[in-house]
C-alpha atoms as a PDB file:
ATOM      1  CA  UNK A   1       1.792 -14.740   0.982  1.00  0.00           C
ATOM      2  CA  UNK A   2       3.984 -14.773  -2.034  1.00  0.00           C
ATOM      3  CA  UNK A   3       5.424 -11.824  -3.540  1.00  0.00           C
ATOM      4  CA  UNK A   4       3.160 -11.667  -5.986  1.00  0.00           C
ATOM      5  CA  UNK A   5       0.506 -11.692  -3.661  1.00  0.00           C
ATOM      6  CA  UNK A   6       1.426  -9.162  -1.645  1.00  0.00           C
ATOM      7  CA  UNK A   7       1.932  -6.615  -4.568  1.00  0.00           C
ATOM      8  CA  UNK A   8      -1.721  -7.065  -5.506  1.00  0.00           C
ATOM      9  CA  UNK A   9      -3.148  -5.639  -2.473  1.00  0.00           C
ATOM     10  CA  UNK A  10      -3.190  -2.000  -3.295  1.00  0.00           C
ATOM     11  CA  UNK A  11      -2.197  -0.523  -6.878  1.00  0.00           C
ATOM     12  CA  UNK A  12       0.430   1.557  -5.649  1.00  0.00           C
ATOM     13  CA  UNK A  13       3.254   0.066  -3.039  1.00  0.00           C
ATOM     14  CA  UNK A  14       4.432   3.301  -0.849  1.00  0.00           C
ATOM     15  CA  UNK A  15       8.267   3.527  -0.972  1.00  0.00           C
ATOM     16  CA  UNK A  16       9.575   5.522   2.666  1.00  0.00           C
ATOM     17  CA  UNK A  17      12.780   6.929   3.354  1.00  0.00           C
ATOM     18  CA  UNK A  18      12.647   7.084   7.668  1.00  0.00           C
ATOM     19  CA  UNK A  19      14.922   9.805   8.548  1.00  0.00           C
ATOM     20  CA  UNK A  20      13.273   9.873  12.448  1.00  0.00           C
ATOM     21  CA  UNK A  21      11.967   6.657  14.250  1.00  0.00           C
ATOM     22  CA  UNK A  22       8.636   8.019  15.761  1.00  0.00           C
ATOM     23  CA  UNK A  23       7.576   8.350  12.328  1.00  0.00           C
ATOM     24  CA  UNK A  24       7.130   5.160  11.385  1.00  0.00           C
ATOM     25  CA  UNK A  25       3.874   4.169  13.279  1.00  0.00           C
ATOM     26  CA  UNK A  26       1.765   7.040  12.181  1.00  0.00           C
ATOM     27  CA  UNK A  27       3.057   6.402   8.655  1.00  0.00           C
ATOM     28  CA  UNK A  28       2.021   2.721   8.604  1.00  0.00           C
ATOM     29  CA  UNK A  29      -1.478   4.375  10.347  1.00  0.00           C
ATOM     30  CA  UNK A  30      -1.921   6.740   7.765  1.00  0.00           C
ATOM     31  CA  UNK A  31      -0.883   4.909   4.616  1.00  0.00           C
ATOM     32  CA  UNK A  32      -3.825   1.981   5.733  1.00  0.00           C
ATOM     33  CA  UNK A  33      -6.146   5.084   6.750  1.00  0.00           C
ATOM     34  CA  UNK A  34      -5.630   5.973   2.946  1.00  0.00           C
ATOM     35  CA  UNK A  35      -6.330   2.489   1.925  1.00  0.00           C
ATOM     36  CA  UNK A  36      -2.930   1.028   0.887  1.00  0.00           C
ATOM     37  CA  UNK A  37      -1.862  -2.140   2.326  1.00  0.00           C
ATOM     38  CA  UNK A  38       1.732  -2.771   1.711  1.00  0.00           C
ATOM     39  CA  UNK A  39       4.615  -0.575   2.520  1.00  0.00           C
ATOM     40  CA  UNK A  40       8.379  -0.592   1.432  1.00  0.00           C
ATOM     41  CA  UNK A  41      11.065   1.336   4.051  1.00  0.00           C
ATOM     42  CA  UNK A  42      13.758   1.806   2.561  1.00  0.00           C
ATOM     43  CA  UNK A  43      17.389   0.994   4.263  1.00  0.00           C
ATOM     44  CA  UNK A  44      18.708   4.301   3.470  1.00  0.00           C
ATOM     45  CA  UNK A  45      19.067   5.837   6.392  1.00  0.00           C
ATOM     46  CA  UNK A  46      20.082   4.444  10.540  1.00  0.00           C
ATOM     47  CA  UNK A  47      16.698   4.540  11.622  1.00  0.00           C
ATOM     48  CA  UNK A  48      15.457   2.261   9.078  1.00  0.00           C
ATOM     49  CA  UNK A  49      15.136  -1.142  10.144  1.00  0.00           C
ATOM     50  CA  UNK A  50      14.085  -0.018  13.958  1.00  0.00           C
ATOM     51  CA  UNK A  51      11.396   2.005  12.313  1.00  0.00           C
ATOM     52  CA  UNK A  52      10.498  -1.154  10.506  1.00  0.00           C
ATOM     53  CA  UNK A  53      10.519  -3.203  14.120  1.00  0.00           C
ATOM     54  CA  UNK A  54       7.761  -0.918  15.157  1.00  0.00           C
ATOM     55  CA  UNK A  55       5.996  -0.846  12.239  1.00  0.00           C
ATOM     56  CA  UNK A  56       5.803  -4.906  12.413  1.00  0.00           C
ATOM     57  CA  UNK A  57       5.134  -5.169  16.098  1.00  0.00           C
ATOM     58  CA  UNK A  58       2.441  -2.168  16.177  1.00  0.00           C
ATOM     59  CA  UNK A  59       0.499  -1.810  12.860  1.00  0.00           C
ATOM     60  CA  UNK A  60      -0.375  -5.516  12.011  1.00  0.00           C
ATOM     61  CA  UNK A  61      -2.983  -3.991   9.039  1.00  0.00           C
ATOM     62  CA  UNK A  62      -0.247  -3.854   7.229  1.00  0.00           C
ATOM     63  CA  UNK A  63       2.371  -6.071   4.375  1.00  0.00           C
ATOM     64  CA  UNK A  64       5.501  -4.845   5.999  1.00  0.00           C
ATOM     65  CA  UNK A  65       8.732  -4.691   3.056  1.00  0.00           C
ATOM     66  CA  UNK A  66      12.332  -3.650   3.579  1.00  0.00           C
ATOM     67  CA  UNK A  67      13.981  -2.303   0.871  1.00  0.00           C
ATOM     68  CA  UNK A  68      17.415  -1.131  -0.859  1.00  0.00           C
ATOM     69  CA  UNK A  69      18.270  -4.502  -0.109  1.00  0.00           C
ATOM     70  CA  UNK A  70      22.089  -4.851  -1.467  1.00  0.00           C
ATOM     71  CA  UNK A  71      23.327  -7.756   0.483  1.00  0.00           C
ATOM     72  CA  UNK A  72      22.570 -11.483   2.405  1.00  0.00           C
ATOM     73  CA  UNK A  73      22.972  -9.694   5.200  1.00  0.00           C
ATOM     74  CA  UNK A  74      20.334  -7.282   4.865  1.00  0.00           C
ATOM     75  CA  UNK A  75      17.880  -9.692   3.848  1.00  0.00           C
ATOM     76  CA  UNK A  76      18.391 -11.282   7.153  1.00  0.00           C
ATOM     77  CA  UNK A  77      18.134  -7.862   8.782  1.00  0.00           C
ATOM     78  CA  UNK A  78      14.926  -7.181   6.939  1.00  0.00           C
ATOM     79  CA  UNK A  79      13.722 -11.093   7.938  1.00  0.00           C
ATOM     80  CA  UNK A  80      14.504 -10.362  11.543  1.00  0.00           C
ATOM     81  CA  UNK A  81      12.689  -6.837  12.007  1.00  0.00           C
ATOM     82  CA  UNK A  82       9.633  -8.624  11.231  1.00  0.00           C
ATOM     83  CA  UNK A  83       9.543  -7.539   7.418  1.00  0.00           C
ATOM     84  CA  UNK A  84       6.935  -9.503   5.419  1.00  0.00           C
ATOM     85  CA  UNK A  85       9.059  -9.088   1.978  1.00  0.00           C
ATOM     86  CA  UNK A  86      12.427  -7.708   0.610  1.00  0.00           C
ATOM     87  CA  UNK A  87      12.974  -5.757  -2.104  1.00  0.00           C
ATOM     88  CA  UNK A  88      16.482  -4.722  -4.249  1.00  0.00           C
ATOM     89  CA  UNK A  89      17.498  -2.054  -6.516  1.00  0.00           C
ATOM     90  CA  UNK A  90      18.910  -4.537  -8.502  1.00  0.00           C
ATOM     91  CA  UNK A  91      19.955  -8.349  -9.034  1.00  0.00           C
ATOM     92  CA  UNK A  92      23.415 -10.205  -8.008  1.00  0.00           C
ATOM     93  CA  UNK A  93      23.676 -13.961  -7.715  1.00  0.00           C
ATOM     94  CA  UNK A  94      24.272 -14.171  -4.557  1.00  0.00           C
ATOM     95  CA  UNK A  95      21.645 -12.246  -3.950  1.00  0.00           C
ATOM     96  CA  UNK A  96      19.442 -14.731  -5.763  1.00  0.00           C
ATOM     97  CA  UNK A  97      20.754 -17.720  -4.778  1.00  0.00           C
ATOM     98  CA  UNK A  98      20.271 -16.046  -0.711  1.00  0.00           C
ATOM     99  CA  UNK A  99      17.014 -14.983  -1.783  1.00  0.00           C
ATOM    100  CA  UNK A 100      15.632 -18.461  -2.954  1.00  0.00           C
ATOM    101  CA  UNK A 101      17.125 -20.421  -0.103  1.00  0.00           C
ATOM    102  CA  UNK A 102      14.917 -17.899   2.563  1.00  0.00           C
ATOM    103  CA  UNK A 103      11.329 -18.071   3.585  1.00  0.00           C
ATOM    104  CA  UNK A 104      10.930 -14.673   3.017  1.00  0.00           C
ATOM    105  CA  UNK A 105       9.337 -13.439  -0.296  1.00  0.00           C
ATOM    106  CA  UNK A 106      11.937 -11.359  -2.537  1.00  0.00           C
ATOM    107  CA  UNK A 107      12.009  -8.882  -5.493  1.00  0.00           C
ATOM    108  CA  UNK A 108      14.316  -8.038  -7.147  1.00  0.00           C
ATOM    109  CA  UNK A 109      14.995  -5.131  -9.715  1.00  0.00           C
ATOM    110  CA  UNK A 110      15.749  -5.569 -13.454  1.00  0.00           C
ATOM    111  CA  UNK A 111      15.871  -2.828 -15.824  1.00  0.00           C
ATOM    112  CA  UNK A 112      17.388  -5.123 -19.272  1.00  0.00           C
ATOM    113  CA  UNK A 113      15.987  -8.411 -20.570  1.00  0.00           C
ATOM    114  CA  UNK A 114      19.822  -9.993 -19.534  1.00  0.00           C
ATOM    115  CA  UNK A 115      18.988  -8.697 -16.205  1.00  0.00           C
ATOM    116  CA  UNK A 116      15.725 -10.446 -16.117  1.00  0.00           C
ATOM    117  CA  UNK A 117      17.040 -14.121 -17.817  1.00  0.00           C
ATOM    118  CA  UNK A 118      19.669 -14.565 -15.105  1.00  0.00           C
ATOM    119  CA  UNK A 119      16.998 -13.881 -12.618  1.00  0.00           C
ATOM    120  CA  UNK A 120      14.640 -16.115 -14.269  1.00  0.00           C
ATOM    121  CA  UNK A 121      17.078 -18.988 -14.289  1.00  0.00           C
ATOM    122  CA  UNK A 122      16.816 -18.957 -10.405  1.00  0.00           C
ATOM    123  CA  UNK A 123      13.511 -19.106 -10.376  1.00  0.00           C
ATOM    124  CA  UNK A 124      12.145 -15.416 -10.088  1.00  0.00           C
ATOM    125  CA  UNK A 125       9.101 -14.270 -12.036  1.00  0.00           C
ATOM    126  CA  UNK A 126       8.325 -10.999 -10.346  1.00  0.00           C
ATOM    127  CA  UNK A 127      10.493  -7.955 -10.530  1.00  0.00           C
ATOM    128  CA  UNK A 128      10.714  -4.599  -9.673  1.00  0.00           C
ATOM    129  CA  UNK A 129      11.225  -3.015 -13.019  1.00  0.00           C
ATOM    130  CA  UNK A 130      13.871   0.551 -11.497  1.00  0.00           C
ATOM    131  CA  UNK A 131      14.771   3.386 -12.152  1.00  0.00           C
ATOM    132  CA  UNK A 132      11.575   2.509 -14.266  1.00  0.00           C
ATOM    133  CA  UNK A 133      11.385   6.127 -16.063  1.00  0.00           C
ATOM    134  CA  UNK A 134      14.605   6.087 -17.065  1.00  0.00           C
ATOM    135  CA  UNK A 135      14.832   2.658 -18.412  1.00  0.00           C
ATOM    136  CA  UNK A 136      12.033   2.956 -21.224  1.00  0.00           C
ATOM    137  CA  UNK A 137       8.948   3.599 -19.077  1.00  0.00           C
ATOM    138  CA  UNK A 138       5.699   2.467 -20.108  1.00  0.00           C
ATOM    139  CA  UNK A 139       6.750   1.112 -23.438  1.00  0.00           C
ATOM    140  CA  UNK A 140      10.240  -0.486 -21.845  1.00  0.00           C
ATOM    141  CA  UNK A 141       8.024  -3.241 -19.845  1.00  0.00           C
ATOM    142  CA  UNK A 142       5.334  -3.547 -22.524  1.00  0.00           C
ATOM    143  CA  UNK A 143       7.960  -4.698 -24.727  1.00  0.00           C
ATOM    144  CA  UNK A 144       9.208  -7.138 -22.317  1.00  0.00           C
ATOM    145  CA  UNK A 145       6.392  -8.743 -21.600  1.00  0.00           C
ATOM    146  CA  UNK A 146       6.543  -9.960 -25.718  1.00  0.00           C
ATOM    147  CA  UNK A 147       9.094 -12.852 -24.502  1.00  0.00           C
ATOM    148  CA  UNK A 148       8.803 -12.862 -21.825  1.00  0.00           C
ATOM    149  CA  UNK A 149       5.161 -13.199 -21.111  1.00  0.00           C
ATOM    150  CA  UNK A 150       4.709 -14.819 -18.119  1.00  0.00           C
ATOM    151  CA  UNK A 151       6.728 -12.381 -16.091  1.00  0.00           C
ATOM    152  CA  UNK A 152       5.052  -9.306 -13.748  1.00  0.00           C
ATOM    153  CA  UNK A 153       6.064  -6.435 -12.984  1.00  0.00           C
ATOM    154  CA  UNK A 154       6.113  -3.472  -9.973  1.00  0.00           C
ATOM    155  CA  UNK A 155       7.876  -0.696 -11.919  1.00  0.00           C
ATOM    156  CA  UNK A 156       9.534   2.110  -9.823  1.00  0.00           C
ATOM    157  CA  UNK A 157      11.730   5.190  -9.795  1.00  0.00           C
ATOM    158  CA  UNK A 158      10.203   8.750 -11.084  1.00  0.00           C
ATOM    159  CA  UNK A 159       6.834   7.418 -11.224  1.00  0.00           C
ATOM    160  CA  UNK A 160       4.141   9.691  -9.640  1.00  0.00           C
ATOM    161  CA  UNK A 161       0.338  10.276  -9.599  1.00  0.00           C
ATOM    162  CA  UNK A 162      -0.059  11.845 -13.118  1.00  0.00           C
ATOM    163  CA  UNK A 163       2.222   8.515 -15.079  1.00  0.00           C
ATOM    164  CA  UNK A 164       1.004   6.091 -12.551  1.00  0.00           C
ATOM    165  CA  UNK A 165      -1.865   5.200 -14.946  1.00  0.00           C
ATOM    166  CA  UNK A 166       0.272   4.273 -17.752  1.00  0.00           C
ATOM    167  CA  UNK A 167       1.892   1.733 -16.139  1.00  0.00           C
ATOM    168  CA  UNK A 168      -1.222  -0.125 -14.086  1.00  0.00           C
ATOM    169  CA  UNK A 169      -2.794  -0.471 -17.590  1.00  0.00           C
ATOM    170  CA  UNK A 170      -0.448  -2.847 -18.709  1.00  0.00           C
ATOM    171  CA  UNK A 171      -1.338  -6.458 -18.440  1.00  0.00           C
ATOM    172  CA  UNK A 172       2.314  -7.692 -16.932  1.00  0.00           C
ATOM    173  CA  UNK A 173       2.066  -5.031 -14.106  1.00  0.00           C
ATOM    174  CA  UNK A 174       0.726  -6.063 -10.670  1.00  0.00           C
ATOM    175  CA  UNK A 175       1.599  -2.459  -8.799  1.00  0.00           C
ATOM    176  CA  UNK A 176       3.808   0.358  -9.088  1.00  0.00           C
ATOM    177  CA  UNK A 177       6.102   1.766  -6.490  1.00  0.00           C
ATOM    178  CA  UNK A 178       6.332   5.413  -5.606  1.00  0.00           C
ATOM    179  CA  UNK A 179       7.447   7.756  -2.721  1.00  0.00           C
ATOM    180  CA  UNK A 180       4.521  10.706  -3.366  1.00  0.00           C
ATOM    181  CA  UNK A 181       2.290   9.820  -1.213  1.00  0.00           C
ATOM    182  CA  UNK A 182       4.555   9.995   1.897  1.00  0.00           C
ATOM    183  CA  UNK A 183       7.008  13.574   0.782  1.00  0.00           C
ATOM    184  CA  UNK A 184       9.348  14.044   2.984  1.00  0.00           C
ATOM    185  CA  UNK A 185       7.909  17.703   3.904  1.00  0.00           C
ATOM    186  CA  UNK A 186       4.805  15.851   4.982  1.00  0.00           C
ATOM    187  CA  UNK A 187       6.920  13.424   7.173  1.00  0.00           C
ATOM    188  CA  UNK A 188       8.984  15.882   8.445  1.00  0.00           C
ATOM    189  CA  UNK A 189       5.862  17.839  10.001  1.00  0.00           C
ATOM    190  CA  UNK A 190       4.020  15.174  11.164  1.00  0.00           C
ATOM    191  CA  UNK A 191       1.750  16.397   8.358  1.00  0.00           C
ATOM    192  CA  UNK A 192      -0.270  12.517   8.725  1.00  0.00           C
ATOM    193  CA  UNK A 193      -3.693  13.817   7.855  1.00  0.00           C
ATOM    194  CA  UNK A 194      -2.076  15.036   4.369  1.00  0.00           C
ATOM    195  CA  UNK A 195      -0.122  11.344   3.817  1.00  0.00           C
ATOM    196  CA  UNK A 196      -3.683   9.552   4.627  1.00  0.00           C
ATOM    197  CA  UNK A 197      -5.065  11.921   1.794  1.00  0.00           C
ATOM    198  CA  UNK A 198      -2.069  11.487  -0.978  1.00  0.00           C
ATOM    199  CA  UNK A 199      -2.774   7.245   0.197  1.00  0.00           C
ATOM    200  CA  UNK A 200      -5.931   7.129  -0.821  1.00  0.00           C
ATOM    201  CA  UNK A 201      -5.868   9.036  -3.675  1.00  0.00           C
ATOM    202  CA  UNK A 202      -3.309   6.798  -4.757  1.00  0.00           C
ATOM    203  CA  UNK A 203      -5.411   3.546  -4.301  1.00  0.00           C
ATOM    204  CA  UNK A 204      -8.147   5.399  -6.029  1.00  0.00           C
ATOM    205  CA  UNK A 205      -6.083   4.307  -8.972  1.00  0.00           C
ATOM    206  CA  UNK A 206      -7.244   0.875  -8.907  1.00  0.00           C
END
């Protein structure tokens, strides 16, 4: 799958912050309960990437991502837990260059059009557009996609239920990216039932 295929499968691509291991499976259950397909964890905290190893070897329903992706390294790290895709909170050629030479599909984040040329000259037409409602929103990425028309979007960072909307009904977005539908409290008691509800709420949105 490219990248660009994989952000297509559900409207809304779940971003997870692990803080306990045993978590991860009955996240990955409920989120595809809920009717999302994709998932990004997020290598914020220790637990990340073996969270991610169980996700990939037990819940096979769904597009495993790795994200806060800041060096080679971790896209290797990602590649070997069994991730599916990679995502950044930003670009840096070597990055890029890292990126393009792997088999494993990549985005990377942009939040200026200079951001988004150097990324282009590699190659890239897909980007997560973060922290998306700080850099112009809504109106930020319909203005980029003026010229720059041929480039999609999965715009993240302070985007929830009620602006969610906004976003999916521009033309040069594919997805948006949000941590809602998984809050911590809910992760934190096990609360799965309540993530499977926020999940398909979410994909409602299509």
């Amino acid at each position: 799958m490219t990248i660009e295929d994989i952000l297509a499968l559900s409207p809304v691509l779940p971003v997870v912050t692990l803080r306990r291991v045993e978590q991860a499976v009955p996240l990955a259950r409920a989120l595809v309960a809920g009717g999302l397909r994709a998932v990004e964890i997020t290598l914020r905290t220790p637990e990340a990437l073996a969270g991610a190893r169980e996700i990939a070897r037990e819940v096979h329903e769904i597009v495993l991502g790795v994200g806060t992706v800041l060096s080679p390294k971790d896209l290797r790290d990602a590649e070997d837990a069994g991730a599916a895709f990679a995502v950044s909170p930003g670009v840096t050629p070597d990055l890029l260059e890292h990126a393009r030479d792997m088999r494993l599909p990549y985005l990377p984040a942009v939040a200026t059009a200079s951001d988004l040329m150097a990324a282009m000259e590699r190659g890239f037409t897909t980007f997560k557009f973060f922290p998306a409602s700080v850099a112009g929103g809504p109106a930020a990425i319909k203005a980029l996609g003026g010229p720059f028309p041929g480039v999609r979007f999965c715009p993240t960072g302070g985007i929830g239920l009620a602006t969610a909307r906004d976003y999916l009904a521009l033309p040069n977005v594919l997805c948006v990216g949000g941590s809602w539908m998984a809050p911590d409290e809910a992760l934190d008691a096990g609360d799965f039932a309540r993530i499977e509800a926020l999940a398909r709420e979410a994909a409602a949105l299509a």
